[in-house]
Protein backbone atom coordinates (compact mmCIF):
# COMPACT_ATOMS: atom_id res chain seq x y z
CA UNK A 1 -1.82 -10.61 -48.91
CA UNK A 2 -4.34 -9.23 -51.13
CA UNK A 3 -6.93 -11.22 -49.78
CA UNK A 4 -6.51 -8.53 -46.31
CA UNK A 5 -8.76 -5.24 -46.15
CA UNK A 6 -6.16 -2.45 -47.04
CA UNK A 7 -8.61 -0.35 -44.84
CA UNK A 8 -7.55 -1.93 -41.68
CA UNK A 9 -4.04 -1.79 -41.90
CA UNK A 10 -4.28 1.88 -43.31
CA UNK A 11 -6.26 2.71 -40.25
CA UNK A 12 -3.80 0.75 -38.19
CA UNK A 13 -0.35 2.29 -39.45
CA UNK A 14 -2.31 5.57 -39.33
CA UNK A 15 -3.10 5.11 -35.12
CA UNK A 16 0.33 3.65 -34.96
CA UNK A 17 2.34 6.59 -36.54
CA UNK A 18 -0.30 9.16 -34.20
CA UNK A 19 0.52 7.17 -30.85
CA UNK A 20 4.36 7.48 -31.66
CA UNK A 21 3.83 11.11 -32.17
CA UNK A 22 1.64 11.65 -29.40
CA UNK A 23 4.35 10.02 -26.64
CA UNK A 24 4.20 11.76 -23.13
CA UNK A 25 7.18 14.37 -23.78
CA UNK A 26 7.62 14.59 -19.88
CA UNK A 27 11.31 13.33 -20.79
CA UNK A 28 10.09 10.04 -20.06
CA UNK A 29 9.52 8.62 -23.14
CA UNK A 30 9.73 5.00 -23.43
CA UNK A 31 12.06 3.07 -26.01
CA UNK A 32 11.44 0.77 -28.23
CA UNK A 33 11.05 -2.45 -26.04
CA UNK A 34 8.85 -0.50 -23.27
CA UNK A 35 6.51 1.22 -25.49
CA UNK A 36 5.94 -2.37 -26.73
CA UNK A 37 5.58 -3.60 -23.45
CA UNK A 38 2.68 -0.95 -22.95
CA UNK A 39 0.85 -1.76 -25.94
CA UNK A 40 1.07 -5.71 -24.92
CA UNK A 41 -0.31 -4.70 -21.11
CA UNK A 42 -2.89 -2.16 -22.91
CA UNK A 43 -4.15 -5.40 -25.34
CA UNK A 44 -4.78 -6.77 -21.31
CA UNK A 45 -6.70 -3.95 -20.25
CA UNK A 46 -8.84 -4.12 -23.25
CA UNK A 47 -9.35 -8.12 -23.25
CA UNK A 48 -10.48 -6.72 -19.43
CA UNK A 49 -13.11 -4.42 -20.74
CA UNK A 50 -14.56 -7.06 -23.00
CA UNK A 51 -15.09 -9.07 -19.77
CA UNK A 52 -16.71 -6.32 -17.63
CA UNK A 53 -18.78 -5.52 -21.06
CA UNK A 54 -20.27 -9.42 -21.12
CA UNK A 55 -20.95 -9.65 -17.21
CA UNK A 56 -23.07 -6.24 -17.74
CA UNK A 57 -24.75 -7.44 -21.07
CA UNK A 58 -25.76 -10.99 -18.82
CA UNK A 59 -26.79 -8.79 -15.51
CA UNK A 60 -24.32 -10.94 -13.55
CA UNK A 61 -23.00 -8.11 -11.18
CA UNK A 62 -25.33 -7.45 -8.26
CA UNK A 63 -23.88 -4.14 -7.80
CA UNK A 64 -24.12 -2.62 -11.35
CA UNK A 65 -27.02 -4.36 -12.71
CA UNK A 66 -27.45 -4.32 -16.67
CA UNK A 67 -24.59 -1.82 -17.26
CA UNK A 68 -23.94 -3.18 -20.59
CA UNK A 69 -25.27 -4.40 -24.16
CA UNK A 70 -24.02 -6.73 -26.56
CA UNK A 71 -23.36 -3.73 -28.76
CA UNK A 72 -20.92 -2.37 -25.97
CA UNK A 73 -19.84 -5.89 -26.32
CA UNK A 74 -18.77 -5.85 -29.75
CA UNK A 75 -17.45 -2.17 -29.52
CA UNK A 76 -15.38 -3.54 -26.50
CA UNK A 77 -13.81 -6.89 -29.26
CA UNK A 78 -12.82 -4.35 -31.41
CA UNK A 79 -10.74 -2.40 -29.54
CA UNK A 80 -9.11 -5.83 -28.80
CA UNK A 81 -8.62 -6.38 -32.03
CA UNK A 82 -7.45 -2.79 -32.87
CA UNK A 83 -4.80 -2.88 -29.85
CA UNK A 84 -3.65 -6.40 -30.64
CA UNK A 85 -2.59 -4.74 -34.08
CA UNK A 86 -1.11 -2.45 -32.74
CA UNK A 87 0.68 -3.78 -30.71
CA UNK A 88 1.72 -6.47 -33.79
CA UNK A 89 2.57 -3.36 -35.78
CA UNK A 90 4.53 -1.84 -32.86
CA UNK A 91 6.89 -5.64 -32.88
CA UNK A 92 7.45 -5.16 -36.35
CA UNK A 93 7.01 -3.25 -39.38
CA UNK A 94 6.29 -6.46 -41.33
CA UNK A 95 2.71 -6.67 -39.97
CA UNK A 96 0.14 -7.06 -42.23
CA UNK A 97 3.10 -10.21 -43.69
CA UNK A 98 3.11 -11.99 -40.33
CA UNK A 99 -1.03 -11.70 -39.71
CA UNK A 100 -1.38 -12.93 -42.97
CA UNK A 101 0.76 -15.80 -42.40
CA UNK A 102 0.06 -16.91 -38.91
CA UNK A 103 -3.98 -16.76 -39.93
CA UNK A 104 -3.30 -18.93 -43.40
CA UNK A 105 -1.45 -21.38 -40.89
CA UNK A 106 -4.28 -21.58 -37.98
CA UNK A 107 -6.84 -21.65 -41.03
CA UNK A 108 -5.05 -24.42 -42.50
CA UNK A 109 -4.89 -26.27 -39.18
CA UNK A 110 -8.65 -25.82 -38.63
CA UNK A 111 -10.03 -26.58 -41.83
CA UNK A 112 -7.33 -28.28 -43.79
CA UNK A 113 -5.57 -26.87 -47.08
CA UNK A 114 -7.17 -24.82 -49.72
């Protein structure tokens, strides 16, 4: 849509094309379906870091104290954000299409049509 930042999805198809290139060439090198499988359980890992982020920004852990800030906070969301579009573009080369789409629908949902 032309509505979308082109810089995002430049930046995205640019760290998707270098994290095909840079696969571990141990002769182990996933397919298709598994290196998508890694990128889904990597979005997890992140979503994880977000967590630990916000219980260090609030002082909640006894143990670590105020190991965060909100800035590590939002630095933490978007590398969420960043792997869950990678991961998108990873599922299909039609990415930037289905975002669009899906995020006109849940708009529409939320706040009615345009």
């Amino acid at each position: 849509m032309s509505d979308q930042d082109p810089g995002i999805w430049s930046g995205i198809d640019d760290l998707w094309t270098w994290l095909d290139s840079h696969r571990p060439s141990d002769g182990h090198v996933p397919d298709g379906q598994q290196s998508l499988l890694l990128r889904v359980l990597k979005l997890s890992e992140e979503v994880g870091e977000v967590a630990e982020a916000v219980i260090g920004a609030m002082n909640r852990n006894p143990r670590k104290g105020h190991s965060h800030t909100w800035e590590d906070v939002e630095s933490e969301l978007c590398d969420v954000v960043i792997t869950a579009l990678i991961a998108l573009r990873t599922l299909t080369p039609d990415a930037r299409e289905v975002f669009a789409g899906h995020l006109e629908r849940v708009r529409e949902r939320s706040l009615g049509p345009r």
